[in-house]
Structure formats: structure tokens, C-alpha cells
C-alpha atoms as a PDB file:
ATOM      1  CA  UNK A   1     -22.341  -0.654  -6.374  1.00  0.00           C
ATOM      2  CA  UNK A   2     -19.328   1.303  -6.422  1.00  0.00           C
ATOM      3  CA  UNK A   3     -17.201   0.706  -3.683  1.00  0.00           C
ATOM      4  CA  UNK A   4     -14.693   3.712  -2.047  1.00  0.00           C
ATOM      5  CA  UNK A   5     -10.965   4.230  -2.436  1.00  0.00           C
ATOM      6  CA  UNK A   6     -10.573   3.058   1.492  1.00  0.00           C
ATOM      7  CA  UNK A   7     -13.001   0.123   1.067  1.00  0.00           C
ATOM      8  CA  UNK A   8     -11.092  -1.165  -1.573  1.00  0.00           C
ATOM      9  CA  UNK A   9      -8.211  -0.695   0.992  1.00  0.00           C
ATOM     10  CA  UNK A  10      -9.755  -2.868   3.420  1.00  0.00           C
ATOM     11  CA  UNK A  11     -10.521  -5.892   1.529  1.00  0.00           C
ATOM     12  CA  UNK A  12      -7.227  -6.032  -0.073  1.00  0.00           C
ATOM     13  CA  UNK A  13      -5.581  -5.905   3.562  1.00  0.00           C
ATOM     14  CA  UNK A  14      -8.135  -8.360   4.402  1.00  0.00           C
ATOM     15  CA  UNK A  15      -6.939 -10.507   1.642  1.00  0.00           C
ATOM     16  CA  UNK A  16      -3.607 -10.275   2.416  1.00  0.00           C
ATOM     17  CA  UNK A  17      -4.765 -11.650   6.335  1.00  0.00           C
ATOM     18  CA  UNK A  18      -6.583 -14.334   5.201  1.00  0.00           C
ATOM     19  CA  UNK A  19      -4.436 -16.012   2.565  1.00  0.00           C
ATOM     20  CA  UNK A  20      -1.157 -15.719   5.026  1.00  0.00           C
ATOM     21  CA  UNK A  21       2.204 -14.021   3.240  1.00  0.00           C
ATOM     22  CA  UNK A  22       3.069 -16.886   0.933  1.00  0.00           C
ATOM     23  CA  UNK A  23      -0.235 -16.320  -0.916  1.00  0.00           C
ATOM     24  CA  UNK A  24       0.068 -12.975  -0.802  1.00  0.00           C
ATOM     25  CA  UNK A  25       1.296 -12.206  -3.840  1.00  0.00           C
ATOM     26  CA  UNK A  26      -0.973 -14.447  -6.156  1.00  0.00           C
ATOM     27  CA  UNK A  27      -4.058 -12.799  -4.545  1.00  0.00           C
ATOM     28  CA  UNK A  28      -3.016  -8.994  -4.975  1.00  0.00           C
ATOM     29  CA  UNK A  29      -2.865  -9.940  -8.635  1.00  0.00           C
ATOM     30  CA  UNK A  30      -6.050 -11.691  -8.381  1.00  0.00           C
ATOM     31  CA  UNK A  31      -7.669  -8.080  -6.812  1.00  0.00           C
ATOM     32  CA  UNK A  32      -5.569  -6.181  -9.147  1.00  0.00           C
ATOM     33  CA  UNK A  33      -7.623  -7.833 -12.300  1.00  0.00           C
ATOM     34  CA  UNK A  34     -10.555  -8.017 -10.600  1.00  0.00           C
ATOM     35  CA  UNK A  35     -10.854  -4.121 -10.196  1.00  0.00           C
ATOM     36  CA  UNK A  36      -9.590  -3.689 -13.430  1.00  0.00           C
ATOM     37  CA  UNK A  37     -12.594  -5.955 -14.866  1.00  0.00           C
ATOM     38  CA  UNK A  38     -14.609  -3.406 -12.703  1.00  0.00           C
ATOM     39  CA  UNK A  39     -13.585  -0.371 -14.712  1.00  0.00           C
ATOM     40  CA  UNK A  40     -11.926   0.790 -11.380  1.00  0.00           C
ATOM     41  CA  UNK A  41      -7.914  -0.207 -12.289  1.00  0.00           C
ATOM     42  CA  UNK A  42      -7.255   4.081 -12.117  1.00  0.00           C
ATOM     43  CA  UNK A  43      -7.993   3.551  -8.212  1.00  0.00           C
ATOM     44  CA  UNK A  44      -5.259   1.176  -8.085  1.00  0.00           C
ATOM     45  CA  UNK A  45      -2.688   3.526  -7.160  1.00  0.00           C
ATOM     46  CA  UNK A  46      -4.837   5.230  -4.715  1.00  0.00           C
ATOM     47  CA  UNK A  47      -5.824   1.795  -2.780  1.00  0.00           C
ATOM     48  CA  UNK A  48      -2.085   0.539  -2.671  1.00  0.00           C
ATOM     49  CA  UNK A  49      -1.573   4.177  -1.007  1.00  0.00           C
ATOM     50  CA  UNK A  50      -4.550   4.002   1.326  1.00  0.00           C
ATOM     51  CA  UNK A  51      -3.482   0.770   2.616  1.00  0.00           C
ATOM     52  CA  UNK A  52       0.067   1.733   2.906  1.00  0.00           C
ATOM     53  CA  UNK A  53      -1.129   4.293   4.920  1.00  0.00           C
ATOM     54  CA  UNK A  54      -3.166   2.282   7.473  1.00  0.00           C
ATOM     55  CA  UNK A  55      -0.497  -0.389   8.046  1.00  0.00           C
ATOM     56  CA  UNK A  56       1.918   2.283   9.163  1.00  0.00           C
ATOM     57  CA  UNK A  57      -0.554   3.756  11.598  1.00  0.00           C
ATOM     58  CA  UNK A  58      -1.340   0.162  12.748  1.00  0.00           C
ATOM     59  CA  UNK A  59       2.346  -0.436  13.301  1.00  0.00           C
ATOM     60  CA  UNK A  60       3.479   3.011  14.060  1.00  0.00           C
ATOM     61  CA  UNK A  61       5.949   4.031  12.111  1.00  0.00           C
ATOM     62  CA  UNK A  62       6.402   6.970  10.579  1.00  0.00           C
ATOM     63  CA  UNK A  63       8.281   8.292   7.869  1.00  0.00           C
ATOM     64  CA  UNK A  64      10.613  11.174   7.387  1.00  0.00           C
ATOM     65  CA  UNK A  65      11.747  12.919   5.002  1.00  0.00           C
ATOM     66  CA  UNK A  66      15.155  14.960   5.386  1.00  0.00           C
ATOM     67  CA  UNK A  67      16.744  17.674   3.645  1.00  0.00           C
ATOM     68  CA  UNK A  68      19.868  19.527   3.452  1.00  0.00           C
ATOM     69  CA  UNK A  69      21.444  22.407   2.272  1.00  0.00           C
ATOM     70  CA  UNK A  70      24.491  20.130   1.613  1.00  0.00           C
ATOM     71  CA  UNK A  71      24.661  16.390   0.120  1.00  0.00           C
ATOM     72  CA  UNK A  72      25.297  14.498   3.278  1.00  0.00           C
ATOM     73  CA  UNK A  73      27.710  11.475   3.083  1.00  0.00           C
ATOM     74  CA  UNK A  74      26.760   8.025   3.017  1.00  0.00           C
ATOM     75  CA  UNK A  75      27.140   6.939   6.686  1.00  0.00           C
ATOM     76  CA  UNK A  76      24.825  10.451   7.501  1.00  0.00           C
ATOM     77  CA  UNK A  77      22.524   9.919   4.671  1.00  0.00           C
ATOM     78  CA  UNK A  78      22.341   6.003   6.315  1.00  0.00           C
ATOM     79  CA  UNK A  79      21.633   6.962  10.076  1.00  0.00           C
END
């Protein structure tokens, strides 16, 4: 059974909750060869994207892109 872009999503956040932050890394490689040894590792980018995604809704933030007519100077392009 195939699973769905936002499935995938959710069990790699749900990883990430269950093995704490240290861990973290060692089991997103861990889920990154196991969907490759599915067939699936084109999804990747997709899933990282997806989850992405939900954690800033969870958290709220939101992200912004600017632009100018002008390069802005460091201290603007900062703020």
C-alpha cells in the first residue's frame, strides 16, 4: 500500500516526537532509506516540504518574502 505525500509527512514528524531532538537526526536518515527501499525516494522532497509546512502552521509563523525596486542595505535587508 502506497502511502500519500502528507502521510509520509506525518510519520516522519511523528518520528521526530518520539525519538526527542538528539535522535533526530539518525532517524530522518533511517526514513530517508527506508522510502527509498520503497521506490518512493522522488517524494522525498515533497514530504520534507509538507512537513515544513505543517510545523509552521502549528507554530504560526509565517514567511515573507520582500522585494524591491532597489538593493536594500544590510541593516534594511536584516530588519
Amino acid at each position: 500500500m502506497r502511502l500519500s505525500i502528507r502521510q509520509y509527512a506525518v510519520a516522519l514528524l511523528d518520528l521526530e516526537k518520539e525519538v526527542g531532538t538528539g535522535k533526530a537526526k539518525e532517524a530522518g536518515k533511517k526514513f530517508v532509506v527506508w522510502i527509498n527501499r520503497r521506490g518512493e525516494g522522488k517524494k522525498l522532497g515533497k514530504i520534507v516540504a509538507v512537513a515544513e509546512q505543517s510545523v509552521r502552521e502549528c507554530s504560526g509563523v509565517v514567511g515573507v518574502t520582500i522585494t524591491t525596486a532597489h538593493q536594500a542595505d544590510g541593516a534594511t535587508q536584516q530588519t
